[in-house]
C-alpha atoms as a PDB file:
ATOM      1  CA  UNK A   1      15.959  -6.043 -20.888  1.00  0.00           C
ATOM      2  CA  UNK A   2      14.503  -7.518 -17.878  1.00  0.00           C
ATOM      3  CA  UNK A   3      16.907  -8.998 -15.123  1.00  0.00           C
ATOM      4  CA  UNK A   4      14.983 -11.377 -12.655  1.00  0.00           C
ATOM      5  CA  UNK A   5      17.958 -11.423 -10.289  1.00  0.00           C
ATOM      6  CA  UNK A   6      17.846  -7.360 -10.138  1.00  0.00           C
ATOM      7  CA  UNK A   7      13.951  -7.563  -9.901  1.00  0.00           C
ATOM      8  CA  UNK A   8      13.835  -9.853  -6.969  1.00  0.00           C
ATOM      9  CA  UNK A   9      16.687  -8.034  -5.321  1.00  0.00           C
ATOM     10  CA  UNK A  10      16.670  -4.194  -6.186  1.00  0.00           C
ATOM     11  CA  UNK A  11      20.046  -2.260  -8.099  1.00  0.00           C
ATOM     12  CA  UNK A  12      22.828  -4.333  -8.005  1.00  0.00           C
ATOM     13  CA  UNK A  13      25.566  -2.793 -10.626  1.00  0.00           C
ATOM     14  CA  UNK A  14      27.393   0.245  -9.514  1.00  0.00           C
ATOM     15  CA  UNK A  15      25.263   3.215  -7.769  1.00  0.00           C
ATOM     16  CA  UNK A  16      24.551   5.188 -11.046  1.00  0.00           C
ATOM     17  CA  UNK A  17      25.253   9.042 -11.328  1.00  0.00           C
ATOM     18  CA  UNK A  18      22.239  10.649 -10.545  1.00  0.00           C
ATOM     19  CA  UNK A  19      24.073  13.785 -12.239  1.00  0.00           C
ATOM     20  CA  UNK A  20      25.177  12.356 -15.128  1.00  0.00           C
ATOM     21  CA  UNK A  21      24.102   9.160 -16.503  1.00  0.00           C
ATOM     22  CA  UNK A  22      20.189   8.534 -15.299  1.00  0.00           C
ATOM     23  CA  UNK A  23      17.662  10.956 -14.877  1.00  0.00           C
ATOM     24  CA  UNK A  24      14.777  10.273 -12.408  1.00  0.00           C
ATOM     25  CA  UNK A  25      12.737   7.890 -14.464  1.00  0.00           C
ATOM     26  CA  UNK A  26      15.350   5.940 -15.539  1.00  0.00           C
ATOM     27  CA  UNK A  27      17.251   5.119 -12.331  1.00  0.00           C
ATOM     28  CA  UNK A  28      13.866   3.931 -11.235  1.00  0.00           C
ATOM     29  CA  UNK A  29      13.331   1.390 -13.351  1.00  0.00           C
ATOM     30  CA  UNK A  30      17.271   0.512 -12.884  1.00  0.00           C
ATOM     31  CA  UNK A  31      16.282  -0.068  -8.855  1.00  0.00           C
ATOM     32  CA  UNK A  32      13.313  -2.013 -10.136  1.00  0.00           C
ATOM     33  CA  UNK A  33      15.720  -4.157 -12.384  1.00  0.00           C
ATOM     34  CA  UNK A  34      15.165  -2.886 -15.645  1.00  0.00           C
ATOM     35  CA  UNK A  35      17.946  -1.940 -18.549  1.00  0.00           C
ATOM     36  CA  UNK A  36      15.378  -0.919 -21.490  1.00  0.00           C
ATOM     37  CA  UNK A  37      15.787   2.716 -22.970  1.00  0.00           C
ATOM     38  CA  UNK A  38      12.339   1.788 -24.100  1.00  0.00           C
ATOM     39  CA  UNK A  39      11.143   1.620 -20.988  1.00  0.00           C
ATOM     40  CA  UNK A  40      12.862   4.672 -19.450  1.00  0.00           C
ATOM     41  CA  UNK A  41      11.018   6.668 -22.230  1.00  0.00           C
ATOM     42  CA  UNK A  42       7.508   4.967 -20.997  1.00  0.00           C
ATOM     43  CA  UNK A  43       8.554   5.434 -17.028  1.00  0.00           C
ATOM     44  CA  UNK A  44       8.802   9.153 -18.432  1.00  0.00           C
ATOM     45  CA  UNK A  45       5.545   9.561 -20.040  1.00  0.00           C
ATOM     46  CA  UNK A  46       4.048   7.887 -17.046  1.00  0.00           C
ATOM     47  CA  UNK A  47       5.190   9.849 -14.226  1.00  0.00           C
ATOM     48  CA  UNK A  48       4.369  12.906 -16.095  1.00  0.00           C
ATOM     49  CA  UNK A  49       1.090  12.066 -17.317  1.00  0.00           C
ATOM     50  CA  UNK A  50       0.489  10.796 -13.282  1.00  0.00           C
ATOM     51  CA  UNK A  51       2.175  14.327 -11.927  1.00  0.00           C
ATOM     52  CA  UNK A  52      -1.719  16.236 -11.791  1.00  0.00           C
ATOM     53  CA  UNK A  53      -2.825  13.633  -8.671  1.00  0.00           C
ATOM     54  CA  UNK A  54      -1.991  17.027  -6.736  1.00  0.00           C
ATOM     55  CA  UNK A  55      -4.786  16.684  -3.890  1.00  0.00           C
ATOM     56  CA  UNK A  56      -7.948  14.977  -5.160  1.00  0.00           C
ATOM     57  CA  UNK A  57      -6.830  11.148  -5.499  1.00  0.00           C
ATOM     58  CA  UNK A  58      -7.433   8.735  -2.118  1.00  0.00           C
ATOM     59  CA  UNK A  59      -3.416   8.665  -2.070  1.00  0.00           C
ATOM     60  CA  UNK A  60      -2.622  11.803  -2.142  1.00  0.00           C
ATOM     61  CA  UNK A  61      -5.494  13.107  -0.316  1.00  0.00           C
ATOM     62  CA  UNK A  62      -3.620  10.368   2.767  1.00  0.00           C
ATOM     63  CA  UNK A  63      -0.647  12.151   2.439  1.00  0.00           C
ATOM     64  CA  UNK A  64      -2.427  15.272   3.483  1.00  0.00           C
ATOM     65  CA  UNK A  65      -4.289  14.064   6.068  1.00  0.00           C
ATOM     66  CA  UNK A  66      -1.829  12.033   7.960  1.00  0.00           C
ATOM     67  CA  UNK A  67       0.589  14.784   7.286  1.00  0.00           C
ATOM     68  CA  UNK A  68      -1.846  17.181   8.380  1.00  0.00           C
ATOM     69  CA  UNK A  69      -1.146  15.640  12.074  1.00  0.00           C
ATOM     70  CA  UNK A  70       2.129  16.550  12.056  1.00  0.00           C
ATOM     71  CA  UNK A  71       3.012  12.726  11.743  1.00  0.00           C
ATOM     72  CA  UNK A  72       6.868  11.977  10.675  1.00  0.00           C
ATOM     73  CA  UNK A  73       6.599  12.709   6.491  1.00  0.00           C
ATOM     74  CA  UNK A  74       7.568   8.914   6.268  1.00  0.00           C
ATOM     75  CA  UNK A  75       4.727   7.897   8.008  1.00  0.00           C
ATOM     76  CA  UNK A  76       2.340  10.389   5.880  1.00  0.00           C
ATOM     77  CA  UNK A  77       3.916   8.852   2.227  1.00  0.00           C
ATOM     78  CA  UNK A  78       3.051   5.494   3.666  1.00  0.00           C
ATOM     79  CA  UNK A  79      -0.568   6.233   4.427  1.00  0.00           C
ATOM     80  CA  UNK A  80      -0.533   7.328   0.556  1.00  0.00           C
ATOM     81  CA  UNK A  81       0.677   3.732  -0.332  1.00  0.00           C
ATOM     82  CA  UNK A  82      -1.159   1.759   1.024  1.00  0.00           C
ATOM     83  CA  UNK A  83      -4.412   3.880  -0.375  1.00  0.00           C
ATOM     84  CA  UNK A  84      -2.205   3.220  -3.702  1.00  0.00           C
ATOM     85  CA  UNK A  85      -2.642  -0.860  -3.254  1.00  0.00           C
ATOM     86  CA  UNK A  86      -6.769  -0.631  -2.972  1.00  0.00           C
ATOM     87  CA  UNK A  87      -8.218  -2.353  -5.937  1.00  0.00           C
ATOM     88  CA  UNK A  88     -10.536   0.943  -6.226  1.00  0.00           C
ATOM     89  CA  UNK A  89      -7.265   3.421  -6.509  1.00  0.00           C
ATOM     90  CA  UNK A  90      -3.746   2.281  -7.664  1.00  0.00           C
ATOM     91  CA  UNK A  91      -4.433  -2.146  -7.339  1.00  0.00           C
ATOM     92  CA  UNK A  92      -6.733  -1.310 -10.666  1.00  0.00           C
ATOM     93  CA  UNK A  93      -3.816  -1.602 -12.680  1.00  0.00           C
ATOM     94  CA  UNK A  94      -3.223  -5.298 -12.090  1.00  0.00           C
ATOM     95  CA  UNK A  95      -7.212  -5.893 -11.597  1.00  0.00           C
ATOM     96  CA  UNK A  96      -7.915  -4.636 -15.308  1.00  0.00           C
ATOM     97  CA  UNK A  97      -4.908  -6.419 -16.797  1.00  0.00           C
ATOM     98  CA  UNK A  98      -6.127  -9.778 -15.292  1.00  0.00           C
ATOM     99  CA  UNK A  99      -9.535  -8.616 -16.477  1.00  0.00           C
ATOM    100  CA  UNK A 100      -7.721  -8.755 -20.081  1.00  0.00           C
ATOM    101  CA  UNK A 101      -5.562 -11.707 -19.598  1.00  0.00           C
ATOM    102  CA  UNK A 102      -9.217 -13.280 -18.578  1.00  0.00           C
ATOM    103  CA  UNK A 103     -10.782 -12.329 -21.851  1.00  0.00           C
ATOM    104  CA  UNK A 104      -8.007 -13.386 -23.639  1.00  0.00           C
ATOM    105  CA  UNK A 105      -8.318 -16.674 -22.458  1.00  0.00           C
ATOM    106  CA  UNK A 106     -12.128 -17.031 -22.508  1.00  0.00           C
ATOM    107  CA  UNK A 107     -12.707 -15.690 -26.022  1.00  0.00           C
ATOM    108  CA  UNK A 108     -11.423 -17.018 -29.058  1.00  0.00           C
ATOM    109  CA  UNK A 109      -8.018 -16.961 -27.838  1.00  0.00           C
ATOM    110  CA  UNK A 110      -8.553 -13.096 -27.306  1.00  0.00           C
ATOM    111  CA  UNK A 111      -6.299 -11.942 -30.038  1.00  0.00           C
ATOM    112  CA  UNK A 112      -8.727 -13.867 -33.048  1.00  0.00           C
ATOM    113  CA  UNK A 113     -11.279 -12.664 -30.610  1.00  0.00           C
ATOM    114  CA  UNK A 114     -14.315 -10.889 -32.865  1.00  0.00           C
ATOM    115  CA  UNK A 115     -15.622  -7.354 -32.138  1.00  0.00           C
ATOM    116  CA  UNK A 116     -19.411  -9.485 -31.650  1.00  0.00           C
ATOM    117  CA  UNK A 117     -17.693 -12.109 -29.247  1.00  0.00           C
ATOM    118  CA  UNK A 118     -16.499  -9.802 -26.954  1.00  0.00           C
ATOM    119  CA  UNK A 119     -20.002  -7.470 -27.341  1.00  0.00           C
ATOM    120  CA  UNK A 120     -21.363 -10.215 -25.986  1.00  0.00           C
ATOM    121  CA  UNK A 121     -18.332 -11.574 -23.390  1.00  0.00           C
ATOM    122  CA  UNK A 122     -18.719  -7.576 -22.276  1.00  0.00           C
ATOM    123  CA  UNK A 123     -22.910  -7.551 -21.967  1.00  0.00           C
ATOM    124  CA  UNK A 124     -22.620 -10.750 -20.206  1.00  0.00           C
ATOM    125  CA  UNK A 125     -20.149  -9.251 -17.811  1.00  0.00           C
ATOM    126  CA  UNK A 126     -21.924  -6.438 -16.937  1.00  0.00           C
ATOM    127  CA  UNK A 127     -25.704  -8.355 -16.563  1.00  0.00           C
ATOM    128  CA  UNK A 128     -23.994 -10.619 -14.021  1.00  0.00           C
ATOM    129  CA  UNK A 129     -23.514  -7.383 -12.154  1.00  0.00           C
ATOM    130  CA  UNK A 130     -19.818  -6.992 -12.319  1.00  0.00           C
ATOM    131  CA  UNK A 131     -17.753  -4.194 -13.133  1.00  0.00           C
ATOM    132  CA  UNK A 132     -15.030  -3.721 -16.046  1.00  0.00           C
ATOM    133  CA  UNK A 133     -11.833  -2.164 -14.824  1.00  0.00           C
ATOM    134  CA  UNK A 134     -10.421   0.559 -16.316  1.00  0.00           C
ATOM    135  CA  UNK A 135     -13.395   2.294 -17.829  1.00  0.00           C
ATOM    136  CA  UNK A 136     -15.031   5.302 -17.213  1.00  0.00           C
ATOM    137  CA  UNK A 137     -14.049   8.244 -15.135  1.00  0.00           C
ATOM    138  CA  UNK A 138     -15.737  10.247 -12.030  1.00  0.00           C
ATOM    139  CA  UNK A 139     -14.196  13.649 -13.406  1.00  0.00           C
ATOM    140  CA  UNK A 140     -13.333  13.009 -17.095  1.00  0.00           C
ATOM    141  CA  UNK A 141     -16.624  13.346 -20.061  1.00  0.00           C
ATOM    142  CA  UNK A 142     -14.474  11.056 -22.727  1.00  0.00           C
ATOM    143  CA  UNK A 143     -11.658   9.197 -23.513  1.00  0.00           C
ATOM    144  CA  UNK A 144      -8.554   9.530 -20.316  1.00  0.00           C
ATOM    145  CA  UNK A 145      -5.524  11.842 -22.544  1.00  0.00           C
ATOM    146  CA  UNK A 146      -3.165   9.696 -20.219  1.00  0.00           C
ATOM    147  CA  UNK A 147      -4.503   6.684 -21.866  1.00  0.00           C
ATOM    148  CA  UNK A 148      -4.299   8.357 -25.670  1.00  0.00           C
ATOM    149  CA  UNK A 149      -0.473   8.908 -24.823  1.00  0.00           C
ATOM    150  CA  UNK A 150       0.186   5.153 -23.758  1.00  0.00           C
ATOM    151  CA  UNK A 151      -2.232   3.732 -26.576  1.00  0.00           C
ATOM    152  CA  UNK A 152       0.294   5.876 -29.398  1.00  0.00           C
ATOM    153  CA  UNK A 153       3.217   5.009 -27.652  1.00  0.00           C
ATOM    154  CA  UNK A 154       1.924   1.342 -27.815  1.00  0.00           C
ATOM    155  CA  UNK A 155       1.381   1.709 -31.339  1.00  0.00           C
ATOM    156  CA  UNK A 156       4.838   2.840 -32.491  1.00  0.00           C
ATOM    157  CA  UNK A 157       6.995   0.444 -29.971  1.00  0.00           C
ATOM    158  CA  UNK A 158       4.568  -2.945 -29.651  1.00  0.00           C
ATOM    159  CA  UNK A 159       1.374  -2.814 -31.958  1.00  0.00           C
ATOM    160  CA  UNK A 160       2.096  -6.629 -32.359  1.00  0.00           C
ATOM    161  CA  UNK A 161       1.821  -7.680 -28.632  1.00  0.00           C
ATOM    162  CA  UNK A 162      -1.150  -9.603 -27.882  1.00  0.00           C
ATOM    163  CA  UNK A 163      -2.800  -7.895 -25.196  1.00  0.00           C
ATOM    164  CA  UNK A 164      -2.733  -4.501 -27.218  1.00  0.00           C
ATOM    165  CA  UNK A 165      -4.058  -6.029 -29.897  1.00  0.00           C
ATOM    166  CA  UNK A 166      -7.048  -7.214 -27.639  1.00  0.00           C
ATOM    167  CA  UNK A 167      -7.158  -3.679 -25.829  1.00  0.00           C
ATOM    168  CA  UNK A 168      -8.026  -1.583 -29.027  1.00  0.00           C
ATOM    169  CA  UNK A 169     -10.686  -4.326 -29.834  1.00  0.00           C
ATOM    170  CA  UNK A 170     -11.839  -3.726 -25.856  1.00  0.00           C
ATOM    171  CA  UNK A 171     -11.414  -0.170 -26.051  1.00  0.00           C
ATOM    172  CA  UNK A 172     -14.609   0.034 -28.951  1.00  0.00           C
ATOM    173  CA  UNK A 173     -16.236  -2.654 -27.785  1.00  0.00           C
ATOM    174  CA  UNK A 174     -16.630  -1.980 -23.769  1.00  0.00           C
ATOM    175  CA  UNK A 175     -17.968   2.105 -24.317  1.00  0.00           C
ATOM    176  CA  UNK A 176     -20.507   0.656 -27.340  1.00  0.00           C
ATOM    177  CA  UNK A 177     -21.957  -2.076 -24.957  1.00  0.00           C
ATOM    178  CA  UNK A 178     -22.022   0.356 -21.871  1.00  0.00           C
ATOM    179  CA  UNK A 179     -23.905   3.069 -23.791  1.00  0.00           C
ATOM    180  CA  UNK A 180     -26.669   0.929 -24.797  1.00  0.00           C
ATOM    181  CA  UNK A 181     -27.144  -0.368 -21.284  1.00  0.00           C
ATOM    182  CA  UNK A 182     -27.382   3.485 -20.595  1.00  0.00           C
ATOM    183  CA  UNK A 183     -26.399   3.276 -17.061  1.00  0.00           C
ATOM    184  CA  UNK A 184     -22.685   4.707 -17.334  1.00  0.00           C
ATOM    185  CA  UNK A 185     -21.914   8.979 -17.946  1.00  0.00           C
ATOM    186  CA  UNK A 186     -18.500   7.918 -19.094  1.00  0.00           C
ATOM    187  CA  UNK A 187     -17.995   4.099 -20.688  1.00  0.00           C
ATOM    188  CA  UNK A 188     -14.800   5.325 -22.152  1.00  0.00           C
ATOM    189  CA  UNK A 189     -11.475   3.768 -21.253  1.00  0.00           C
ATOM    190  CA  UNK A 190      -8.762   5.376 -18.480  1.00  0.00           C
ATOM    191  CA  UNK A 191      -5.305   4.884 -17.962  1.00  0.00           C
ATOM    192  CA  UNK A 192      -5.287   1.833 -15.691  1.00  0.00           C
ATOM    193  CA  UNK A 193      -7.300  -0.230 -19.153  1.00  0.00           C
ATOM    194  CA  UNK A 194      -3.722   0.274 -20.379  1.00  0.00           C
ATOM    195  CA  UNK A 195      -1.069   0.633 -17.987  1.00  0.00           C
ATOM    196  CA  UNK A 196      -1.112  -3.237 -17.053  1.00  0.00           C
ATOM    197  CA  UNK A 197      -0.752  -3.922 -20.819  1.00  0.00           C
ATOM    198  CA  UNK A 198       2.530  -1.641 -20.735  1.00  0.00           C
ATOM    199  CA  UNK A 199       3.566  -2.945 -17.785  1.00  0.00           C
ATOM    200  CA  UNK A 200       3.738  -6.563 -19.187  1.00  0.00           C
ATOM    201  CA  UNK A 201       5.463  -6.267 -22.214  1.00  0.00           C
ATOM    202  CA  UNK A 202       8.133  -4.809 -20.505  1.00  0.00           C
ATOM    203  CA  UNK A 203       8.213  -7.471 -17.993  1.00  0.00           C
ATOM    204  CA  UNK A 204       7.126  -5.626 -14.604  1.00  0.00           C
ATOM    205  CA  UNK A 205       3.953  -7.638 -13.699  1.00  0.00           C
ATOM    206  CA  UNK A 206       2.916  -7.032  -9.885  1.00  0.00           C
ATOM    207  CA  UNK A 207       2.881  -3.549  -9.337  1.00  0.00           C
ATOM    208  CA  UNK A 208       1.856  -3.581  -5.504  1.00  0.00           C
ATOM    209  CA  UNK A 209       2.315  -6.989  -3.375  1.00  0.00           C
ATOM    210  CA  UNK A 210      -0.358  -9.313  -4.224  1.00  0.00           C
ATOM    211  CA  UNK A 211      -2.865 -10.485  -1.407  1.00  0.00           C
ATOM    212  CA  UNK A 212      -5.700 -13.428  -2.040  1.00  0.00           C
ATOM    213  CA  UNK A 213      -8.028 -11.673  -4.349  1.00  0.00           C
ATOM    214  CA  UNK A 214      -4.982 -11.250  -6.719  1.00  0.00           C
ATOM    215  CA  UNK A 215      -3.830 -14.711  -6.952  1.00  0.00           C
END
């Protein structure tokens, strides 16, 4: 379970065998402050399904660049995160969970939320001209794999939490409404509609450092 103390201030317990007890994924979230097997099997899935950003992503595409200059290989990972904390690459995480927590609390208390309340929460959304994080793809023609392995794993650990329960009503409800406005190639969802949700239950709720337009 979550340890505030060991979020706020990084690993505090013994340095853990790297060898022995922890594999990568799992000492992670142990620096992060987390002791949840649950979540070592979810920091898993996610840095595999996240292992194909090989060149064509804004961060990784930094890294290349900057490294490109011959630049110290410090400097070149830190051009790659602070693409990472752009609300258009890795900052859509948080943006489409507080999209979510939004709906839940404009809607029917999101949850008892109806599949024709949010149809029309969604159309009104998108005729004020704003975007929906999380959906649709540049590269991908239907639903994000990444986000089928998070949605099952969702399903068999948490079906119950709230803001799942609101995601699968979002994730029929967004692509329906988008498809009738006709102006999207792919209304389906991606792995940053879901990856916030994850995120929460287990406790880890700012990915990047927040500046104003988070707050």
């Amino acid at each position: 379970e979550h340890n505030s103390e060991l979020g706020k201030a990084g690993f505090k317990g013994p340095k853990p065998n790297l060898d022995q007890e922890y594999d990568l994924a799992s000492t992670f979230c142990h620096m992060l402050g987390f002791d949840d097997p649950k979540m070592f099997d979810m920091m898993r899935m996610y840095m595999v399904i996240h292992s194909d950003h090989e060149g064509g992503a804004a961060s990784s595409h930094a890294v290349r660049l900057v490294g490109s200059t011959l630049s110290d290989p410090y400097l070149a990972f830190a051009s790659g995160m602070n693409a990472c904390a752009g609300p258009l690459h890795g900052l859509v995480i948080q943006e489409s969970f507080k999209w979510i927590k939004k709906v839940s609390e404009q809607v029917d208390g999101g949850t008892n939320a109806t599949k024709e309340s949010l149809e029309a929460y969604v159309r009104r959304t998108l005729e004020a001209g704003h975007i929906i994080p999380g959906f649709g793809h540049a590269l991908m023609k239907g639903t994000d794999p990444r986000y089928e392995c998070l949605y099952k794993f969702c399903e068999t650990n948490f079906p119950e939490d709230p803001y799942f329960r609101l995601l699968s009503k979002l994730g029929e409800v967004v692509p329906h409404v988008m498809k009738m406005q006709g102006k999207v190639r792919n209304p389906w969802p991606n792995v940053d509609a879901i990856i916030g949700v994850v995120f929460n239950h287990f406790g880890l709720n700012e990915v990047f450092p927040c500046h104003s337009r988070c707050n």
